[in-house]
PDB file of N, CA and C in Angstrom:
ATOM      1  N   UNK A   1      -5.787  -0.204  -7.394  1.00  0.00           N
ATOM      2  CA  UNK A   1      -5.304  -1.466  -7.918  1.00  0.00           C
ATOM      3  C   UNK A   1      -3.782  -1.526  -7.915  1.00  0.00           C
ATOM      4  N   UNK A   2      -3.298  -0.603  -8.351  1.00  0.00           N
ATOM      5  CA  UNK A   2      -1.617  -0.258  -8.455  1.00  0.00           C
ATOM      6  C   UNK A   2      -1.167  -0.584  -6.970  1.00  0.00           C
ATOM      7  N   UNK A   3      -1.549  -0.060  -6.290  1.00  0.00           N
ATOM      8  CA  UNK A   3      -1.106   0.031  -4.470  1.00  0.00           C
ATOM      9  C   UNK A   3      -1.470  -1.639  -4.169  1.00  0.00           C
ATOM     10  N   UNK A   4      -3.018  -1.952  -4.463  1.00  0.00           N
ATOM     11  CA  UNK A   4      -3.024  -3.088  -3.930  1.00  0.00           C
ATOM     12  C   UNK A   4      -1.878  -4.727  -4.487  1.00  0.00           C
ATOM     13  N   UNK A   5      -1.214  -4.198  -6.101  1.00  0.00           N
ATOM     14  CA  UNK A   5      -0.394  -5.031  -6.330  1.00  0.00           C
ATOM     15  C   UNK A   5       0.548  -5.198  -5.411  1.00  0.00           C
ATOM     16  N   UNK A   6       1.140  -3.673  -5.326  1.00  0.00           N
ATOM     17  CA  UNK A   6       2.101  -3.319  -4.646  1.00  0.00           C
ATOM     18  C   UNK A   6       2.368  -3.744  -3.316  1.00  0.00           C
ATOM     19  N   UNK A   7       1.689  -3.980  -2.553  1.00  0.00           N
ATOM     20  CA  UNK A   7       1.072  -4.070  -1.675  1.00  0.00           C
ATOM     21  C   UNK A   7       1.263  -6.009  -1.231  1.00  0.00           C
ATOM     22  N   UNK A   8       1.236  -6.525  -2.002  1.00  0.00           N
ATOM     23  CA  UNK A   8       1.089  -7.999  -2.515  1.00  0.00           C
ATOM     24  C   UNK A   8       2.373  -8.160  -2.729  1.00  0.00           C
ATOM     25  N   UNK A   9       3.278  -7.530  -3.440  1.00  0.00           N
ATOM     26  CA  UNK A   9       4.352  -7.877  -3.713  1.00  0.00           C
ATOM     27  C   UNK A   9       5.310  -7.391  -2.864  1.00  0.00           C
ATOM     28  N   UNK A  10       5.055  -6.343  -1.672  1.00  0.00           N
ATOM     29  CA  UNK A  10       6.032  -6.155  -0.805  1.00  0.00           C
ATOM     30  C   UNK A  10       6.018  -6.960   0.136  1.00  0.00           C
ATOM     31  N   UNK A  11       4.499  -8.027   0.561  1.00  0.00           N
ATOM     32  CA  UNK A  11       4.463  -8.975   1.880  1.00  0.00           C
ATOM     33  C   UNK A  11       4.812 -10.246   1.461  1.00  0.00           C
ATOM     34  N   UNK A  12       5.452 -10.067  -0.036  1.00  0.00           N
ATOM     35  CA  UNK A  12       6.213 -11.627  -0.457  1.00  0.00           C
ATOM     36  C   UNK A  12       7.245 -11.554  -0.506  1.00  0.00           C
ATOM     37  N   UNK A  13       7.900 -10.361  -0.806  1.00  0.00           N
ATOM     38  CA  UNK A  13       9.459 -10.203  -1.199  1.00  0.00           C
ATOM     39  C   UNK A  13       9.712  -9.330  -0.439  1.00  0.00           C
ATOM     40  N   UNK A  14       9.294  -8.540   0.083  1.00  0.00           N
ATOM     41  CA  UNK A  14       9.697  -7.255   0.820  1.00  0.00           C
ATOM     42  C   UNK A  14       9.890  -5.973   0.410  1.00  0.00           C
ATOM     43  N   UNK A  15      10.003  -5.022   0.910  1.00  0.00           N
ATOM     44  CA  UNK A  15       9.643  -3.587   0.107  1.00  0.00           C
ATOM     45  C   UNK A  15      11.102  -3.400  -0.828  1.00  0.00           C
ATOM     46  N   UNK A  16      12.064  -3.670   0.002  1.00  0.00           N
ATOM     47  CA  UNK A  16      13.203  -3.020  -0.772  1.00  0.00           C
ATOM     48  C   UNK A  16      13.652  -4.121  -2.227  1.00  0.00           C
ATOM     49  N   UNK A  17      13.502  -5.523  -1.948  1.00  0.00           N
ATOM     50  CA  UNK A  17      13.739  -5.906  -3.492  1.00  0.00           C
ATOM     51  C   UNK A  17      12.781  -5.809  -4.453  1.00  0.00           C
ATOM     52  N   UNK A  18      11.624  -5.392  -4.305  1.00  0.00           N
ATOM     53  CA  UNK A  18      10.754  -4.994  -5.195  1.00  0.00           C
ATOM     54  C   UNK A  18      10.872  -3.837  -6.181  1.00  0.00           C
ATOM     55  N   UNK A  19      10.710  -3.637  -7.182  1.00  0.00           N
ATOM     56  CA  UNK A  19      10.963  -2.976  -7.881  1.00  0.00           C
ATOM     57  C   UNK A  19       9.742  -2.048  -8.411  1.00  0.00           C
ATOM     58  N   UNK A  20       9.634  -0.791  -8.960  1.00  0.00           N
ATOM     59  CA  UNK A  20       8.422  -0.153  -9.766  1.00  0.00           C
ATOM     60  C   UNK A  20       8.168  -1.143 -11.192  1.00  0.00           C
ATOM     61  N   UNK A  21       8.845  -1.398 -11.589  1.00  0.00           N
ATOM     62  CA  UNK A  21       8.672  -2.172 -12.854  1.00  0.00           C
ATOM     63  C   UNK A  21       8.256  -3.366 -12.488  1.00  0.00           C
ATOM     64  N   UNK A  22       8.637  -4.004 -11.716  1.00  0.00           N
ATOM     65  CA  UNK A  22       7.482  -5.453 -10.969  1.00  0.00           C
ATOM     66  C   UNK A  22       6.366  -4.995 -10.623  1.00  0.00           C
ATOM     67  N   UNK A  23       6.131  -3.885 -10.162  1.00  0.00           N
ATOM     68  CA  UNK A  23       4.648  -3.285  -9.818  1.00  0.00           C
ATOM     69  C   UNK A  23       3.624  -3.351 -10.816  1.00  0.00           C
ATOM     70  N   UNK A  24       4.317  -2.628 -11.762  1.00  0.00           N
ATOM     71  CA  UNK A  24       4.018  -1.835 -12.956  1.00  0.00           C
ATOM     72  C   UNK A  24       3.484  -3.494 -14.005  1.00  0.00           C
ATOM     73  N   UNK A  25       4.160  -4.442 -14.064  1.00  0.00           N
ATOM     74  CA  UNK A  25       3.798  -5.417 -14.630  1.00  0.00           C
ATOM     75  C   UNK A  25       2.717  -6.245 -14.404  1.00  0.00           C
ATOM     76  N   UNK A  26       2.632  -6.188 -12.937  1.00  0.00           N
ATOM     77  CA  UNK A  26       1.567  -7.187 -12.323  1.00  0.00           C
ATOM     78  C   UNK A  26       0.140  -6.437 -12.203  1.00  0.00           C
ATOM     79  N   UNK A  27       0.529  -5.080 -12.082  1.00  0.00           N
ATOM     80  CA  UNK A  27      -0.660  -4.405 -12.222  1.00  0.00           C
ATOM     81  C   UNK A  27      -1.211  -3.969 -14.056  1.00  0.00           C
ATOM     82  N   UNK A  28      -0.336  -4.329 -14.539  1.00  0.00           N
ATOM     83  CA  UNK A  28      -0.867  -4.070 -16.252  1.00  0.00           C
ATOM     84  C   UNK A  28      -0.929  -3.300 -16.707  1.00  0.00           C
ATOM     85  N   UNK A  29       0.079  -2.165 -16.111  1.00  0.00           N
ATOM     86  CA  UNK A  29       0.378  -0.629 -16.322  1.00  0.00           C
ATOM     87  C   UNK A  29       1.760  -0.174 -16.816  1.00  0.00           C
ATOM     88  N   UNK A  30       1.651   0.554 -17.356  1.00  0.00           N
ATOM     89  CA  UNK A  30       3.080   1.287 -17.372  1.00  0.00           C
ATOM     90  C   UNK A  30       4.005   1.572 -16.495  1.00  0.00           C
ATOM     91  N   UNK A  31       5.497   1.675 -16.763  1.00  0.00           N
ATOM     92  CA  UNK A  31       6.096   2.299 -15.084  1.00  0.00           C
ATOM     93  C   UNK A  31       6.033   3.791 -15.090  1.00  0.00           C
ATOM     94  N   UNK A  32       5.555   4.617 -16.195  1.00  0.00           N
ATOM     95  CA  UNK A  32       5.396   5.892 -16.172  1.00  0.00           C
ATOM     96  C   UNK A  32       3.951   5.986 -15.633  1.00  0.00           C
ATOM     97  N   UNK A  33       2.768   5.247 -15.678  1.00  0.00           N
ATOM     98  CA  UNK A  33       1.385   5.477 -14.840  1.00  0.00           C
ATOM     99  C   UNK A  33       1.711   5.342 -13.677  1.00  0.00           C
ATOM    100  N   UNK A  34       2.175   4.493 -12.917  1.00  0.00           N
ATOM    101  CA  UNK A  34       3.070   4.124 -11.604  1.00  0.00           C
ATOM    102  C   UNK A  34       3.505   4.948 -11.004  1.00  0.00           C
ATOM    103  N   UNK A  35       4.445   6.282 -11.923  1.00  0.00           N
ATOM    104  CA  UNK A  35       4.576   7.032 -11.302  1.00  0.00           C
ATOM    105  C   UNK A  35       3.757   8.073 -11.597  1.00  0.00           C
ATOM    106  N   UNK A  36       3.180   8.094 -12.377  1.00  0.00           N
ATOM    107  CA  UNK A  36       2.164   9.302 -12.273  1.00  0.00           C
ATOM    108  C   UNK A  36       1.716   9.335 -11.052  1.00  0.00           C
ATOM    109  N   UNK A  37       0.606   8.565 -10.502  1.00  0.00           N
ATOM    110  CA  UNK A  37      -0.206   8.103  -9.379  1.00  0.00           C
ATOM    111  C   UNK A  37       0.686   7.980  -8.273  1.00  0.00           C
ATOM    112  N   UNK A  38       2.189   7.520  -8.072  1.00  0.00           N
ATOM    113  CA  UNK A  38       3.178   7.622  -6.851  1.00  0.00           C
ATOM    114  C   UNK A  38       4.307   7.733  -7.531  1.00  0.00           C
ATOM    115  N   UNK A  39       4.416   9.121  -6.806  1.00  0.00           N
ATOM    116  CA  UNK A  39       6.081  10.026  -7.481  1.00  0.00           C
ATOM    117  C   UNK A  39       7.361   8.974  -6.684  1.00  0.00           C
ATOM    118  N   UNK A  40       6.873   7.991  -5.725  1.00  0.00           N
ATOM    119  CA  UNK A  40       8.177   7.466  -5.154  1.00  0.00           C
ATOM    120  C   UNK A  40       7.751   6.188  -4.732  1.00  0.00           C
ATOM    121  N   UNK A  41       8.315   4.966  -4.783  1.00  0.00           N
ATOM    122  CA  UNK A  41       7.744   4.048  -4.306  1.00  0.00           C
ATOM    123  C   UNK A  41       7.816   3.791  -2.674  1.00  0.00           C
ATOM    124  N   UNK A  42       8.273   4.666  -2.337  1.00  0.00           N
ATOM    125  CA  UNK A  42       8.001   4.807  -0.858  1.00  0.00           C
ATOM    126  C   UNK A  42       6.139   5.118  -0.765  1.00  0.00           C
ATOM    127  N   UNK A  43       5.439   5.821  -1.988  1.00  0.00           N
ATOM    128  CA  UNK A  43       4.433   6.163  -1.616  1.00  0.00           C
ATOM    129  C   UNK A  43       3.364   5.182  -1.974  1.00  0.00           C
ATOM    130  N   UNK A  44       3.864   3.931  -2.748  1.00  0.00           N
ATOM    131  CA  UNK A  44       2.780   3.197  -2.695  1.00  0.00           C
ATOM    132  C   UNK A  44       3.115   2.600  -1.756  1.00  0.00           C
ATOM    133  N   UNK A  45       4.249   1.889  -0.662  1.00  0.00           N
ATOM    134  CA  UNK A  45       3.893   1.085   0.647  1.00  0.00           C
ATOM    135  C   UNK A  45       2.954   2.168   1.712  1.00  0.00           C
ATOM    136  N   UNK A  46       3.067   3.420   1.456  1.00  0.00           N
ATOM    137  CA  UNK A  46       2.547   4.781   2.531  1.00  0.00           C
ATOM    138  C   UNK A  46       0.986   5.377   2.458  1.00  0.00           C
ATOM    139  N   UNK A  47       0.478   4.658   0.787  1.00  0.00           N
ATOM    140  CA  UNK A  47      -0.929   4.477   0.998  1.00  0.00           C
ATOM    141  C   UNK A  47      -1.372   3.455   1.215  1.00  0.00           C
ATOM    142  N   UNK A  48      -1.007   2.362   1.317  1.00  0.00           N
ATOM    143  CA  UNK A  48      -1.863   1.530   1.715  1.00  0.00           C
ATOM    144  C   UNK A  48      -1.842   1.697   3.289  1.00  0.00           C
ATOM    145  N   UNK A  49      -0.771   2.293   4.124  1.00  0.00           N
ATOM    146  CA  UNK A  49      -0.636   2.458   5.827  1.00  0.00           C
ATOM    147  C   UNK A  49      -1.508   3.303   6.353  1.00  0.00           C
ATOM    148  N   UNK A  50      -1.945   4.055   5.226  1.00  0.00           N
ATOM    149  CA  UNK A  50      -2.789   5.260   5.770  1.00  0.00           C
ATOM    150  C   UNK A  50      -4.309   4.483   5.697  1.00  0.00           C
ATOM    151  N   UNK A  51      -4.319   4.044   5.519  1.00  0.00           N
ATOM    152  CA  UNK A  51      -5.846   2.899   4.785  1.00  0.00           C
ATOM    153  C   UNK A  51      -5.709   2.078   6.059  1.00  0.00           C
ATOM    154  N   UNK A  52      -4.810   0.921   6.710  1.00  0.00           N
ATOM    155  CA  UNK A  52      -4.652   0.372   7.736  1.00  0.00           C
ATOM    156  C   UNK A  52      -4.964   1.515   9.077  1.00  0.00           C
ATOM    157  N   UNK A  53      -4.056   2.412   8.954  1.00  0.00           N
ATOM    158  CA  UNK A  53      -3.950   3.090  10.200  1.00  0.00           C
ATOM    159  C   UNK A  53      -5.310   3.722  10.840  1.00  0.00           C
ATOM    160  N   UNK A  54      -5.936   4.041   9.227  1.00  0.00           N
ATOM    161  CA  UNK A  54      -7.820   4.503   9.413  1.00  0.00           C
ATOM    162  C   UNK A  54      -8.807   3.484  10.302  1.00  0.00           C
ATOM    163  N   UNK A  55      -8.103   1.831   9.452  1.00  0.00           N
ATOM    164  CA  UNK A  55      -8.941   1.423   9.943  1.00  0.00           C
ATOM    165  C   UNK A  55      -8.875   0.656  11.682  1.00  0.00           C
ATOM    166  N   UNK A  56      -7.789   0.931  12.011  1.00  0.00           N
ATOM    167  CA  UNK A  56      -7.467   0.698  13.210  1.00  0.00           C
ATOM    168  C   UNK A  56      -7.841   1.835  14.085  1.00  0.00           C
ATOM    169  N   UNK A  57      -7.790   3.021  13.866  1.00  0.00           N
ATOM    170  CA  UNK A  57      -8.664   4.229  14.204  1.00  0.00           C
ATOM    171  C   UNK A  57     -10.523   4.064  14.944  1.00  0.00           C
ATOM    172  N   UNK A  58     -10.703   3.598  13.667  1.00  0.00           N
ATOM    173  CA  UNK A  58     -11.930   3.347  13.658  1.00  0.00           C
ATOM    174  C   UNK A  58     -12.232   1.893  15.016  1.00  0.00           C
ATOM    175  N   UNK A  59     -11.642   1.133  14.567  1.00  0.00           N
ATOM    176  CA  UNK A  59     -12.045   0.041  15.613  1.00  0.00           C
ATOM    177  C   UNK A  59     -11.957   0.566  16.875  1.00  0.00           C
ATOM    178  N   UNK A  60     -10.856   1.371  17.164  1.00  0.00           N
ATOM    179  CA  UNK A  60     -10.300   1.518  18.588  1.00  0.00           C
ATOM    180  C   UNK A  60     -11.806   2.745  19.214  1.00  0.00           C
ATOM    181  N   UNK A  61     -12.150   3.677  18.452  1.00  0.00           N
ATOM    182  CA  UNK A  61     -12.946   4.716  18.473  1.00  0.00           C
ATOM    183  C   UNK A  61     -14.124   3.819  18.612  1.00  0.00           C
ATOM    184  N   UNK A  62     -14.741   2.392  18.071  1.00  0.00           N
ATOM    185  CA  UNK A  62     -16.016   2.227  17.927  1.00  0.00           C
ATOM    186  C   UNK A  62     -16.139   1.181  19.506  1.00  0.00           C
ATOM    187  N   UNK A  63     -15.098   0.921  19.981  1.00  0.00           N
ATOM    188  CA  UNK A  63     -15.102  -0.125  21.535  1.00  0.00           C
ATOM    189  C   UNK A  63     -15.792   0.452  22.406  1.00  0.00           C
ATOM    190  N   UNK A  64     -16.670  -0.226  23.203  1.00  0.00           N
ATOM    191  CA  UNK A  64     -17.125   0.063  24.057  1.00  0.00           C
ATOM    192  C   UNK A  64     -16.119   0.934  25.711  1.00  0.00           C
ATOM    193  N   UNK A  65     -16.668   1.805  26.454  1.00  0.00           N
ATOM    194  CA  UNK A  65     -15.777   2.352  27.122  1.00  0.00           C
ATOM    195  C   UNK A  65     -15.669   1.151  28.520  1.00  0.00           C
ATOM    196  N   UNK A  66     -14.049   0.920  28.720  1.00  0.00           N
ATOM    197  CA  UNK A  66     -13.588   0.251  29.399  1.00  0.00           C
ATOM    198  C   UNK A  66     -13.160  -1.154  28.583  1.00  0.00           C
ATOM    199  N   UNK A  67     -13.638  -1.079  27.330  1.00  0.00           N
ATOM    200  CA  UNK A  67     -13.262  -2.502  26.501  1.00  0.00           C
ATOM    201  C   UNK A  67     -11.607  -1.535  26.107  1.00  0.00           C
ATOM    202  N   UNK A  68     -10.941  -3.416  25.819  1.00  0.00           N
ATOM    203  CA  UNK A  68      -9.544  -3.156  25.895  1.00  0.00           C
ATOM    204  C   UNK A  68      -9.284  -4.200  24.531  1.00  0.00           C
TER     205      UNK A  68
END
């Protein structure tokens, strides 16, 4: 939930004016749970990429051979 705020609020404003404490608000958490769960806010834009990057993995792996 934390990531997916996060996540929301970096494709409106962008990663760098966003703040942990804007995170931390919209998700209904503390900014110390925030960082419990991501020691840097580099790491909540870096899980949600790893979640994308899986699932682009997956599509490319499930195409038929010679599909493009």
């Amino acid at each position: 939930r934390i990531s997916d705020m996060a996540t929301g609020l970096f494709l409106q404003h962008g990663f760098v004016t966003v703040t942990v404490a804007e995170i931390a608000e919209l998700a209904d958490v503390s900014v110390n749970t925030v960082y419990n769960y991501f020691p840097a806010k580099e790491d909540l834009f870096l899980d949600r990429m790893k979640h994308v990057t899986q699932r682009v993995a997956r599509y490319v792996r499930a195409r038929d051979p010679g599909e493009s």
